[in-house]
PDB file of N, CA and C in Angstrom:
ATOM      1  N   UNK A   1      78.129 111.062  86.191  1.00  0.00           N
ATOM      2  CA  UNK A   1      79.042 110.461  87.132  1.00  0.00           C
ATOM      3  C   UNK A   1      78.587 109.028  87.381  1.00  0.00           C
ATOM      4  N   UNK A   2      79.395 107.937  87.709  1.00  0.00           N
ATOM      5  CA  UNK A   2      79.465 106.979  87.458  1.00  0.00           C
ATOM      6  C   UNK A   2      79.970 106.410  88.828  1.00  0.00           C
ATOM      7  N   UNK A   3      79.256 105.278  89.754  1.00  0.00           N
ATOM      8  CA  UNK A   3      79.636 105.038  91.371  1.00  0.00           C
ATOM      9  C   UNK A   3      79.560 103.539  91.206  1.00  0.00           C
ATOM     10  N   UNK A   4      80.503 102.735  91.319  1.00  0.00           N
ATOM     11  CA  UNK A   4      80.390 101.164  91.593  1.00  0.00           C
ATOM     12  C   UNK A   4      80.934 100.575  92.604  1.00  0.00           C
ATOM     13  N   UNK A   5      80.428 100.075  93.686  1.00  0.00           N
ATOM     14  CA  UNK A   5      80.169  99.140  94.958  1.00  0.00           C
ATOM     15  C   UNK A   5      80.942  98.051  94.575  1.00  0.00           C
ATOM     16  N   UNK A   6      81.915  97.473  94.844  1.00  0.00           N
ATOM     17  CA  UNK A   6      82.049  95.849  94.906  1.00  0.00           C
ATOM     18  C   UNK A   6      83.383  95.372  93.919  1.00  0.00           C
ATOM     19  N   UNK A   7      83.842  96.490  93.517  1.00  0.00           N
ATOM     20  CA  UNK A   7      85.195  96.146  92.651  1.00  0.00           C
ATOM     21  C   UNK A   7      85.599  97.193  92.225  1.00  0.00           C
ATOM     22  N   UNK A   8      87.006  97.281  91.914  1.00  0.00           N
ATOM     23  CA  UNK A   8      87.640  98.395  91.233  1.00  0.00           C
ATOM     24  C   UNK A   8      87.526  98.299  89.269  1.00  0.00           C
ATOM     25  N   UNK A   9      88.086  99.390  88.779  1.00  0.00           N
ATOM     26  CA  UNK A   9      88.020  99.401  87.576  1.00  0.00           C
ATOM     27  C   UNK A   9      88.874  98.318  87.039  1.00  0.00           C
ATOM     28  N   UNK A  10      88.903  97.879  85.682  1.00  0.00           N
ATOM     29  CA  UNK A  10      89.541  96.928  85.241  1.00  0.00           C
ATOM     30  C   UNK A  10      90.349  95.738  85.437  1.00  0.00           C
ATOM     31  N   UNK A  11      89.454  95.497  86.757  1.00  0.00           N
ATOM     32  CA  UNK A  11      89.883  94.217  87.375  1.00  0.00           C
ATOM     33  C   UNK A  11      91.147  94.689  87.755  1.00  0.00           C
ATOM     34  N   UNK A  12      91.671  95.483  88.806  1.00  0.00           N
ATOM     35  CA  UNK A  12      92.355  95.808  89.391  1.00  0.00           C
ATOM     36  C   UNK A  12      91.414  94.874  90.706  1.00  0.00           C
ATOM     37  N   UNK A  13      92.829  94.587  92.013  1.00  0.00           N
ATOM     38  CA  UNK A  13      92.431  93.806  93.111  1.00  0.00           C
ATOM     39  C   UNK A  13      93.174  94.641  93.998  1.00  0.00           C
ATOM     40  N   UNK A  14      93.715  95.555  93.818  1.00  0.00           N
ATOM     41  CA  UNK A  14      93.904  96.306  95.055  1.00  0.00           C
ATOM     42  C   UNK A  14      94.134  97.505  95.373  1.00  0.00           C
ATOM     43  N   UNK A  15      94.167  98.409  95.837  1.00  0.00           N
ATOM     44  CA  UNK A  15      93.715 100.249  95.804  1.00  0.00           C
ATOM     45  C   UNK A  15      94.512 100.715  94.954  1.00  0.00           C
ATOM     46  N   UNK A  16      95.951 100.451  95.514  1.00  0.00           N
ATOM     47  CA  UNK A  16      96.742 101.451  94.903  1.00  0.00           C
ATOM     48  C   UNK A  16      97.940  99.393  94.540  1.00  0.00           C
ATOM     49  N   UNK A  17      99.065  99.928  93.649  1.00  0.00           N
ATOM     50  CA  UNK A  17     100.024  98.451  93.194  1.00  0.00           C
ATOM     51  C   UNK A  17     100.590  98.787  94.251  1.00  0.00           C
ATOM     52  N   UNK A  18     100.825  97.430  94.515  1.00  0.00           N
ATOM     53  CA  UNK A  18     101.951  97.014  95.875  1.00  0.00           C
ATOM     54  C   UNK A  18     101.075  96.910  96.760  1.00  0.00           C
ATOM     55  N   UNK A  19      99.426  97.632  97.388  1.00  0.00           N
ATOM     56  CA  UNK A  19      98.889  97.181  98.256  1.00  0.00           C
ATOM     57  C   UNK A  19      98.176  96.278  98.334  1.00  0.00           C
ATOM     58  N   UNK A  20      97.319  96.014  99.320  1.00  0.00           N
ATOM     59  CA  UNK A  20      96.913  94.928  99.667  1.00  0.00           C
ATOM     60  C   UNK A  20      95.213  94.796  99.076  1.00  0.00           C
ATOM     61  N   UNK A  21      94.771  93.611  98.972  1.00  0.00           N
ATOM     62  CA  UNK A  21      93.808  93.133  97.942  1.00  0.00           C
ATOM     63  C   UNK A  21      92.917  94.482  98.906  1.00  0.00           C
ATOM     64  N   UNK A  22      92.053  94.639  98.250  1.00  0.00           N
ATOM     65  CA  UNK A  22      91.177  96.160  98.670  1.00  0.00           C
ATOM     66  C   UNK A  22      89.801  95.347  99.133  1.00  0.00           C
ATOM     67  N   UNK A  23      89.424  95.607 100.708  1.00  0.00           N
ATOM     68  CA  UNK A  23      87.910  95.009 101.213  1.00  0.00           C
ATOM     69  C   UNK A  23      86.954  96.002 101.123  1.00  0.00           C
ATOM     70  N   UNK A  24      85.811  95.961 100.374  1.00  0.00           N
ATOM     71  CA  UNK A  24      85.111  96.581 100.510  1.00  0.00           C
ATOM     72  C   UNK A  24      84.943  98.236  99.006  1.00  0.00           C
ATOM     73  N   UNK A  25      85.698  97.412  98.218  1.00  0.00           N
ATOM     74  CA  UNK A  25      86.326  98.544  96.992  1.00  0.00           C
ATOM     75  C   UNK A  25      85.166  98.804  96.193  1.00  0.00           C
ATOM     76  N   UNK A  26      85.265 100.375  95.759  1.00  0.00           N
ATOM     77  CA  UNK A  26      84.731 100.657  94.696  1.00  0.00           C
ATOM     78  C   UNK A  26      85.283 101.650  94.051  1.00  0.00           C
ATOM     79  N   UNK A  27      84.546 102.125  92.970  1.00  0.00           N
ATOM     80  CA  UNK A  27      85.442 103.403  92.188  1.00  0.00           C
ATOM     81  C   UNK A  27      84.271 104.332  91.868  1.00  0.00           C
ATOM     82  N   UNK A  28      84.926 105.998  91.502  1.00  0.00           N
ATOM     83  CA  UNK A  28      83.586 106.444  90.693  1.00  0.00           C
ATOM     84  C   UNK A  28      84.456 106.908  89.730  1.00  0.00           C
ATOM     85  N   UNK A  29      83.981 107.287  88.771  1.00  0.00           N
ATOM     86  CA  UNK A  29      84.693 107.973  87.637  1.00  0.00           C
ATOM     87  C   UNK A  29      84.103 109.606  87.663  1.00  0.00           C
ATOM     88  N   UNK A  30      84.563 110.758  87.828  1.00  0.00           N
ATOM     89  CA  UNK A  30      84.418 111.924  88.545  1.00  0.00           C
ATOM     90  C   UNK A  30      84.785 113.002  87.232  1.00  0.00           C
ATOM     91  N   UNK A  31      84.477 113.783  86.735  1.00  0.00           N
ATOM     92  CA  UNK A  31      84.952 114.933  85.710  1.00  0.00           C
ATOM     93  C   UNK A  31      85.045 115.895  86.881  1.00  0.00           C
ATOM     94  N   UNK A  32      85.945 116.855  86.258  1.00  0.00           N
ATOM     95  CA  UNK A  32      86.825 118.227  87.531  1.00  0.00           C
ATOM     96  C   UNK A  32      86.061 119.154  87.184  1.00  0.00           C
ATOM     97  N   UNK A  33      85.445 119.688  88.448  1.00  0.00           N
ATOM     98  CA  UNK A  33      84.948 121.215  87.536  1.00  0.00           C
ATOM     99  C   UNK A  33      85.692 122.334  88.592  1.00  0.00           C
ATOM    100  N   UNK A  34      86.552 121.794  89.281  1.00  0.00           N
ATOM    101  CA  UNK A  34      87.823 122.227  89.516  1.00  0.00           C
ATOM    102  C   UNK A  34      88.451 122.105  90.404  1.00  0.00           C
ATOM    103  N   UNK A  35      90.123 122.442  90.016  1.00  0.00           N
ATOM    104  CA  UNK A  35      90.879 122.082  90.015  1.00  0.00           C
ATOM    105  C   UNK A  35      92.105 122.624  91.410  1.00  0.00           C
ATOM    106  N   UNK A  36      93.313 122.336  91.497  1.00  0.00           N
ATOM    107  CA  UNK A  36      94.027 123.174  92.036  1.00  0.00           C
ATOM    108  C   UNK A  36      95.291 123.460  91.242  1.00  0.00           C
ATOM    109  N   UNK A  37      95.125 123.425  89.948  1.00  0.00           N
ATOM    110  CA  UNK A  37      96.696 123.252  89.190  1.00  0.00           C
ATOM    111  C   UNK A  37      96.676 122.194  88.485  1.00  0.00           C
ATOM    112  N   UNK A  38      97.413 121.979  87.227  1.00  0.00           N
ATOM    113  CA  UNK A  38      97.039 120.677  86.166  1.00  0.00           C
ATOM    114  C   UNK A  38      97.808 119.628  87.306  1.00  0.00           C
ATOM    115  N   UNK A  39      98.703 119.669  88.612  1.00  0.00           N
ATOM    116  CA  UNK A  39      98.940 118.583  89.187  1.00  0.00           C
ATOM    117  C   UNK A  39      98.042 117.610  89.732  1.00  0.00           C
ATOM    118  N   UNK A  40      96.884 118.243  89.713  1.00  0.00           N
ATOM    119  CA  UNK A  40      95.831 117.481  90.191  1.00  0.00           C
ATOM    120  C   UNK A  40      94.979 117.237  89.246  1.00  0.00           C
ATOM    121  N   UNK A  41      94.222 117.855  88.381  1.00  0.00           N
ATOM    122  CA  UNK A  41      93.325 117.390  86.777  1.00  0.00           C
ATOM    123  C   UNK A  41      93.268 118.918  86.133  1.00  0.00           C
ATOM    124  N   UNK A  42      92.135 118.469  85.086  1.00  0.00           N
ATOM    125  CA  UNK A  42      92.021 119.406  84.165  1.00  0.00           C
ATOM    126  C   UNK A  42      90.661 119.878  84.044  1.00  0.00           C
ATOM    127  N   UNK A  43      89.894 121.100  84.531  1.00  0.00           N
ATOM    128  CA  UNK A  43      88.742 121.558  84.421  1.00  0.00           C
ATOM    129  C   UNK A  43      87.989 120.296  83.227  1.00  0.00           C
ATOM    130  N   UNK A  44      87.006 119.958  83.389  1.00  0.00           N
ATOM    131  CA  UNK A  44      86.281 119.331  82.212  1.00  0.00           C
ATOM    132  C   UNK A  44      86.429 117.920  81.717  1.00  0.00           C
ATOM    133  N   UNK A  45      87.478 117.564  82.251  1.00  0.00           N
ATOM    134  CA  UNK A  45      88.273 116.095  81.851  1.00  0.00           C
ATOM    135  C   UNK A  45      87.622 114.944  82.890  1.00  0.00           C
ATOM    136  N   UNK A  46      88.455 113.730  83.096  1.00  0.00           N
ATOM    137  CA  UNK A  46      87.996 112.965  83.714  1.00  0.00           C
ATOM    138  C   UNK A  46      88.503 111.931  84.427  1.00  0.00           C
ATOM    139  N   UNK A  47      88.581 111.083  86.002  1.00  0.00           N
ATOM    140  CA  UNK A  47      89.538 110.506  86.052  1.00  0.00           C
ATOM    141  C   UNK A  47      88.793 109.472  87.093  1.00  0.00           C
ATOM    142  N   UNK A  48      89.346 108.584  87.511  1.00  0.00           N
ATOM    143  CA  UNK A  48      88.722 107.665  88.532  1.00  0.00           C
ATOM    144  C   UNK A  48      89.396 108.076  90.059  1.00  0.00           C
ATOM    145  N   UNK A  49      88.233 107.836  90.967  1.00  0.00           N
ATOM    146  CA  UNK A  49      88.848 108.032  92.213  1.00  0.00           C
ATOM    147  C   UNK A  49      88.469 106.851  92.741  1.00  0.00           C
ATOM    148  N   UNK A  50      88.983 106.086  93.734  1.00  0.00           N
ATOM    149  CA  UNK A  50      88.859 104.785  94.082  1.00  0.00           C
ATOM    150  C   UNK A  50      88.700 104.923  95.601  1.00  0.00           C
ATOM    151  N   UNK A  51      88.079 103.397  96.784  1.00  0.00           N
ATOM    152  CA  UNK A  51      87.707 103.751  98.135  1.00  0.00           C
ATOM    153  C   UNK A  51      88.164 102.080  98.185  1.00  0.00           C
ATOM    154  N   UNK A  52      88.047 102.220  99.528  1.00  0.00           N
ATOM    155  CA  UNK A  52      88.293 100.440 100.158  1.00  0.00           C
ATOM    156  C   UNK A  52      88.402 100.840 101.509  1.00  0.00           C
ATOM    157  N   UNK A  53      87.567  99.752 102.044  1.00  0.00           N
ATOM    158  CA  UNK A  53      87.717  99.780 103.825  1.00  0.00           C
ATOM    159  C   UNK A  53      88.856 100.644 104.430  1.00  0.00           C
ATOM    160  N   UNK A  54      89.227 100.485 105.340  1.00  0.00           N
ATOM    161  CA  UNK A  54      90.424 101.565 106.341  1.00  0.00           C
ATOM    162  C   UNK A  54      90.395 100.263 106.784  1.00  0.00           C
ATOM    163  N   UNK A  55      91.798  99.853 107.314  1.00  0.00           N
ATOM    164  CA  UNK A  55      91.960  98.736 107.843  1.00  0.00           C
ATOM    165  C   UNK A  55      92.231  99.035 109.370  1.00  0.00           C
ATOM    166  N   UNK A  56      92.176 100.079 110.093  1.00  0.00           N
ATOM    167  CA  UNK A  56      92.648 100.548 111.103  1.00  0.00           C
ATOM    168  C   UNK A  56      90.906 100.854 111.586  1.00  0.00           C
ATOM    169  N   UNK A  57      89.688 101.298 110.699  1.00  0.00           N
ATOM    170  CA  UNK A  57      88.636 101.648 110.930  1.00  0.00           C
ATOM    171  C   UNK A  57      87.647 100.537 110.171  1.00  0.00           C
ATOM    172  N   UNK A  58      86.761  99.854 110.267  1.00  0.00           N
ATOM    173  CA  UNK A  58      86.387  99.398 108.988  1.00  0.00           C
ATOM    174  C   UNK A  58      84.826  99.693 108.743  1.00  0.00           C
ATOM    175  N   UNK A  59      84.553 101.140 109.666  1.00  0.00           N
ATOM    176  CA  UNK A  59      83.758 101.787 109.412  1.00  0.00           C
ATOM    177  C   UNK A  59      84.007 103.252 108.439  1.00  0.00           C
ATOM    178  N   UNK A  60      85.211 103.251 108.150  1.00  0.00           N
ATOM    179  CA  UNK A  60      86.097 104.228 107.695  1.00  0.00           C
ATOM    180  C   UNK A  60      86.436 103.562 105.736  1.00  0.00           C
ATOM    181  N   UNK A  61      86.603 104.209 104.846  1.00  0.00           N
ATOM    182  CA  UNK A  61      86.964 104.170 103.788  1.00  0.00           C
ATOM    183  C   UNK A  61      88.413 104.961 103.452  1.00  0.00           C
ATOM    184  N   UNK A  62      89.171 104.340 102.559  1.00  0.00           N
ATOM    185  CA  UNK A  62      90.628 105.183 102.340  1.00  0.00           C
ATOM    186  C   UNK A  62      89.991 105.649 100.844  1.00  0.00           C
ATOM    187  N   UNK A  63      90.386 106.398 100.325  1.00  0.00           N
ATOM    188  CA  UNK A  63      89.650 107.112  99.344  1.00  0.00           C
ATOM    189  C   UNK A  63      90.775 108.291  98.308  1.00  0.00           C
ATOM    190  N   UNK A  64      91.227 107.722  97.028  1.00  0.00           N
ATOM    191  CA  UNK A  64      92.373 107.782  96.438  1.00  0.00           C
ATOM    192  C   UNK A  64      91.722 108.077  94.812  1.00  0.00           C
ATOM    193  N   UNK A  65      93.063 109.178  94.575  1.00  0.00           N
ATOM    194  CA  UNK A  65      92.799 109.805  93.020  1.00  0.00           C
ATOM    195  C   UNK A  65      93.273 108.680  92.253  1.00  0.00           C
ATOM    196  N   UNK A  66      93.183 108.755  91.145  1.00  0.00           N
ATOM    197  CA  UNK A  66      94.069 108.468  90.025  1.00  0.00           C
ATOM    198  C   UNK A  66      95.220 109.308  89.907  1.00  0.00           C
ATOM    199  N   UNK A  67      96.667 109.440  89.678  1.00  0.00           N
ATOM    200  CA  UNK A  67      97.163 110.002  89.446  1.00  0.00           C
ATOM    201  C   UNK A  67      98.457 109.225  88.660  1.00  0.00           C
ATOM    202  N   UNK A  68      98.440 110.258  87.215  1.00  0.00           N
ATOM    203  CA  UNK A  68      99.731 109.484  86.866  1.00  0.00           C
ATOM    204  C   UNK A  68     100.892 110.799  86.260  1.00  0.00           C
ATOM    205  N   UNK A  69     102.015 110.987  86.804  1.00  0.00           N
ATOM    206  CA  UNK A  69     102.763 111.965  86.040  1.00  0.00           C
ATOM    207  C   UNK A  69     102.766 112.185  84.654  1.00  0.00           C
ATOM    208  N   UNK A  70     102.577 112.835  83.926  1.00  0.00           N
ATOM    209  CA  UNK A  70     102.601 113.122  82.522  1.00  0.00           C
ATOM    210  C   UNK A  70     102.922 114.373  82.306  1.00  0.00           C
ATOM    211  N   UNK A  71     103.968 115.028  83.124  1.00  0.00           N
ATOM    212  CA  UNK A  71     104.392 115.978  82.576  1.00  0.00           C
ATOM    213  C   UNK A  71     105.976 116.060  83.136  1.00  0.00           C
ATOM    214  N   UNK A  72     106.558 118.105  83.544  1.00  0.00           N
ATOM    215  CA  UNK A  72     107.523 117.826  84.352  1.00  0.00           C
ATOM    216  C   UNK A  72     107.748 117.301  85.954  1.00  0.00           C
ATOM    217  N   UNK A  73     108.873 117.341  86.600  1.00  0.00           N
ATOM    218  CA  UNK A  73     109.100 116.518  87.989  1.00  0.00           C
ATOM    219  C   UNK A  73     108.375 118.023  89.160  1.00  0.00           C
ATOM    220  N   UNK A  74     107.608 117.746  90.227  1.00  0.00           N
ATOM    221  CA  UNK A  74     107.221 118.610  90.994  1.00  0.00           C
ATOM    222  C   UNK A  74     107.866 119.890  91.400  1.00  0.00           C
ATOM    223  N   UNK A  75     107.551 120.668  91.122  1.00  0.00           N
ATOM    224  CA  UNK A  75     106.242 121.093  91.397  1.00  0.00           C
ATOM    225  C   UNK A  75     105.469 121.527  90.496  1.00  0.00           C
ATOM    226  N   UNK A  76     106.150 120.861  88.954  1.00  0.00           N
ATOM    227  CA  UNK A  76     105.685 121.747  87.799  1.00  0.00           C
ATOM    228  C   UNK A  76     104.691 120.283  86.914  1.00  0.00           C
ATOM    229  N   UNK A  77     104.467 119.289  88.192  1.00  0.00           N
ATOM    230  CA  UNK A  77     103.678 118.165  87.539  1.00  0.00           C
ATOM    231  C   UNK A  77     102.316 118.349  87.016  1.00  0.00           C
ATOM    232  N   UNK A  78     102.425 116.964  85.681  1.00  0.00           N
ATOM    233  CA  UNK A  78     100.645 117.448  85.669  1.00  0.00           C
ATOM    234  C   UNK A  78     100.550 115.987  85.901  1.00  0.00           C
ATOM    235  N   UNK A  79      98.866 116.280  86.087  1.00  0.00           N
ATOM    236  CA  UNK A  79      98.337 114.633  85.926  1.00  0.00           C
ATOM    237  C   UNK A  79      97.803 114.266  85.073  1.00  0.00           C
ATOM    238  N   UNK A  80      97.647 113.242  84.339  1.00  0.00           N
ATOM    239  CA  UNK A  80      97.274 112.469  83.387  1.00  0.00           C
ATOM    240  C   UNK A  80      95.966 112.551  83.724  1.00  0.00           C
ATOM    241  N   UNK A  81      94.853 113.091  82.516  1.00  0.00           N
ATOM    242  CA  UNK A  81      93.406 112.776  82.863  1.00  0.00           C
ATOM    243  C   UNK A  81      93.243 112.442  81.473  1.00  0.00           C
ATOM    244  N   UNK A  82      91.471 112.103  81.242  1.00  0.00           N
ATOM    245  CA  UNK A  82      90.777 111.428  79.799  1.00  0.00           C
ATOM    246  C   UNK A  82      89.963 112.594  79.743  1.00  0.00           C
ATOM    247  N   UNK A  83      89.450 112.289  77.935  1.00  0.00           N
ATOM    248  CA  UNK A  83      88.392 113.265  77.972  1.00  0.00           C
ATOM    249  C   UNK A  83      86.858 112.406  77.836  1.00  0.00           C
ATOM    250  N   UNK A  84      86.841 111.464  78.023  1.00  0.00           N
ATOM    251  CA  UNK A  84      85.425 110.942  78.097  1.00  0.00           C
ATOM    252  C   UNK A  84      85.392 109.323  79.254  1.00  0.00           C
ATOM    253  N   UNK A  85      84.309 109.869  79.912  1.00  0.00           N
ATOM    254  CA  UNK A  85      83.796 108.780  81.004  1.00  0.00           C
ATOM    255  C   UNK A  85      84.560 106.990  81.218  1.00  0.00           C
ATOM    256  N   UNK A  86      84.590 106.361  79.889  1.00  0.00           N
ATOM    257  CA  UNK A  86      84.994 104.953  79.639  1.00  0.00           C
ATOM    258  C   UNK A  86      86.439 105.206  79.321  1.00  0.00           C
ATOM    259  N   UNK A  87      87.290 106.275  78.911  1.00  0.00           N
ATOM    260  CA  UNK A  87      88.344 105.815  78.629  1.00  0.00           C
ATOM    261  C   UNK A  87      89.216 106.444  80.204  1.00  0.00           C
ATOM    262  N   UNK A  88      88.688 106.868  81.222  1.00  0.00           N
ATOM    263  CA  UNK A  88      89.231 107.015  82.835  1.00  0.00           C
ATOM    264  C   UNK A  88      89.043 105.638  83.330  1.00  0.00           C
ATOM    265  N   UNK A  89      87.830 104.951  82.973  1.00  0.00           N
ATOM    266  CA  UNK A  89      87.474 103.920  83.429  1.00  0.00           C
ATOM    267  C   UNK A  89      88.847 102.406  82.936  1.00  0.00           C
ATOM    268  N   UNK A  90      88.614 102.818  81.923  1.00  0.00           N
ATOM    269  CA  UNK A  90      89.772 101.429  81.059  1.00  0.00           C
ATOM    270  C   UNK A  90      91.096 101.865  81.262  1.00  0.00           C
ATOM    271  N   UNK A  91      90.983 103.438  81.836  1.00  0.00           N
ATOM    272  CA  UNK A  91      92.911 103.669  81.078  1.00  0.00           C
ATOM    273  C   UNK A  91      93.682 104.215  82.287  1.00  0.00           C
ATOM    274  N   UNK A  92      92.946 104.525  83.731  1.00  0.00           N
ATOM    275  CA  UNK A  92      93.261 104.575  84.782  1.00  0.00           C
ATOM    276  C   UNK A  92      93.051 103.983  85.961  1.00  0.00           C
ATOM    277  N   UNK A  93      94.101 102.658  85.127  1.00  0.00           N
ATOM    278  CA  UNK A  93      94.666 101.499  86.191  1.00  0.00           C
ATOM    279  C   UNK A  93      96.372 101.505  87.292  1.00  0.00           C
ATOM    280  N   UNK A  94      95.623 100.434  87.688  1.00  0.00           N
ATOM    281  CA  UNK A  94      97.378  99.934  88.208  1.00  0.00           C
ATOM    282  C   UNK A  94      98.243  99.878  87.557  1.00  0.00           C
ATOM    283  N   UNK A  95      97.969  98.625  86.497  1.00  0.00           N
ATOM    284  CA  UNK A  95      98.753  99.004  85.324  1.00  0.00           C
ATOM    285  C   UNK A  95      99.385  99.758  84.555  1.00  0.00           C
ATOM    286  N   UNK A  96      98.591 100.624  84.299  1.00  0.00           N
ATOM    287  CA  UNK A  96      99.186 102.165  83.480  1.00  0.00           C
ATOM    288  C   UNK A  96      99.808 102.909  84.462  1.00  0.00           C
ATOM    289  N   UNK A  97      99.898 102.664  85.891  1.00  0.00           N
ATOM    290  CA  UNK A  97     100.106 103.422  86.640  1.00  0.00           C
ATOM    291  C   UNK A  97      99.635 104.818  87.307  1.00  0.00           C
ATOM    292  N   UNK A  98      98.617 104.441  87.362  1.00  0.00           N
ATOM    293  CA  UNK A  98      97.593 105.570  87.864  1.00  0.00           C
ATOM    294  C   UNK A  98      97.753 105.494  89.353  1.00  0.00           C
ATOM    295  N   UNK A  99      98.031 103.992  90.220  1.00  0.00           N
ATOM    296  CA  UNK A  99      97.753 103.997  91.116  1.00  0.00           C
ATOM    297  C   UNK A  99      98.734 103.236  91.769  1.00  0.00           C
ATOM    298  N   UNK A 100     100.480 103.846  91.371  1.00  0.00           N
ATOM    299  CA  UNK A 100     101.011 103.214  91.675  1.00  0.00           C
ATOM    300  C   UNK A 100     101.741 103.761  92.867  1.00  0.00           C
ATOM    301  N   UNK A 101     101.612 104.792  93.592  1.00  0.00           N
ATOM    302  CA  UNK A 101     102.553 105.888  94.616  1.00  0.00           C
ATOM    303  C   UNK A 101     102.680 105.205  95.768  1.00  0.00           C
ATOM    304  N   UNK A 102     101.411 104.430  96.121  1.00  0.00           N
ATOM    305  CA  UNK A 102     101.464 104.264  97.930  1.00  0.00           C
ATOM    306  C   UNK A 102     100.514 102.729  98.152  1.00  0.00           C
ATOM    307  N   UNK A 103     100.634 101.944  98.815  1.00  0.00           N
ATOM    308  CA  UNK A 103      99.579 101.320  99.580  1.00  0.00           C
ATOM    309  C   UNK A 103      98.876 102.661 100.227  1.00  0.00           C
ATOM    310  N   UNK A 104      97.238 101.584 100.163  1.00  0.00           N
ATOM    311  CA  UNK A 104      96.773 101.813 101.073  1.00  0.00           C
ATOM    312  C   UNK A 104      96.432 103.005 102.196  1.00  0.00           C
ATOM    313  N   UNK A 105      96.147 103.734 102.369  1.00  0.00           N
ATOM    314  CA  UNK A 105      96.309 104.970 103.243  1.00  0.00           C
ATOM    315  C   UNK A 105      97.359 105.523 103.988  1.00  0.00           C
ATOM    316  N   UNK A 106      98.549 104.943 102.662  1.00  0.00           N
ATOM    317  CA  UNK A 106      99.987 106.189 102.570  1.00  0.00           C
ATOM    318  C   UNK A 106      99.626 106.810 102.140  1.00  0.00           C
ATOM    319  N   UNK A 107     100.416 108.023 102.921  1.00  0.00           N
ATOM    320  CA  UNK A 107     100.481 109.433 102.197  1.00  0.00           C
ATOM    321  C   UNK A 107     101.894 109.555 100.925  1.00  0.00           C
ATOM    322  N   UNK A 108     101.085 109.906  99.852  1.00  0.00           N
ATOM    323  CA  UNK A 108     102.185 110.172  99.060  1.00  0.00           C
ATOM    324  C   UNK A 108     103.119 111.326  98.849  1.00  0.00           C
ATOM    325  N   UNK A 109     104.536 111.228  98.983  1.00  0.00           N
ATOM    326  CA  UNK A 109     105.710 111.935  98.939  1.00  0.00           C
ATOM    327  C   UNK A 109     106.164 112.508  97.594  1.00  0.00           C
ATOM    328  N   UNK A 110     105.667 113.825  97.185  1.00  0.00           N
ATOM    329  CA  UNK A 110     106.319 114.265  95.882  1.00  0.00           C
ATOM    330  C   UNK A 110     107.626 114.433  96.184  1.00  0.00           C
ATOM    331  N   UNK A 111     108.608 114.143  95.324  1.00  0.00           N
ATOM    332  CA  UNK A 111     110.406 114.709  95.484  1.00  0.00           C
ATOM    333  C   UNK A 111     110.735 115.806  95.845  1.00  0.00           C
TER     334      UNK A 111
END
């Protein structure tokens, strides 16, 4: 397992897209050793979970999966995971949309 202080993965600048630049960010890159359903990961696989201040606390951290749909629409979703350490790191971004559901310490709304 893998814990970094002081920036998110791939030069991402803010928790989740659409929010706000992230104070205090880091990420770890986490393998599942389990699960609650492929909507959330895959026993053995691997994905980034990300943190940044609480802007309401700033003794407090907001603290967020990766998640990207890659399968059917809820409740029969899965999530997109990797099978090795560096490619969660490079391939679960903003960009790809891993972290695109909510600013910030929204709660996200499945359909």
């Amino acid at each position: 397992m893998e814990f970094v202080n002081g920036r998110l993965n791939a030069g991402d600048t803010a928790l989740t897209n659409g929010g706000s630049e992230a104070v205090n960010p880091g990420f770890a890159i986490i393998q599942y050793t389990e699960v609650d359903g492929a909507g959330t990961g895959e026993v053995g696989k691997y994905n980034i979970f990300r943190w940044a201040q609480n802007s309401g606390d700033t003794a407090k951290r907001d603290f967020i999966q990766g998640y990207k749909n890659v399968g059917a629409v809820y409740p029969n979703n899965v999530n997109g995971v990797f099978d090795i350490p560096a490619a969660a790191e490079t391939g679960a971004t903003n960009a790809a949309g891993y972290f695109g559901f909510a600013s910030s310490g929204a709660e996200r709304v499945q359909p």
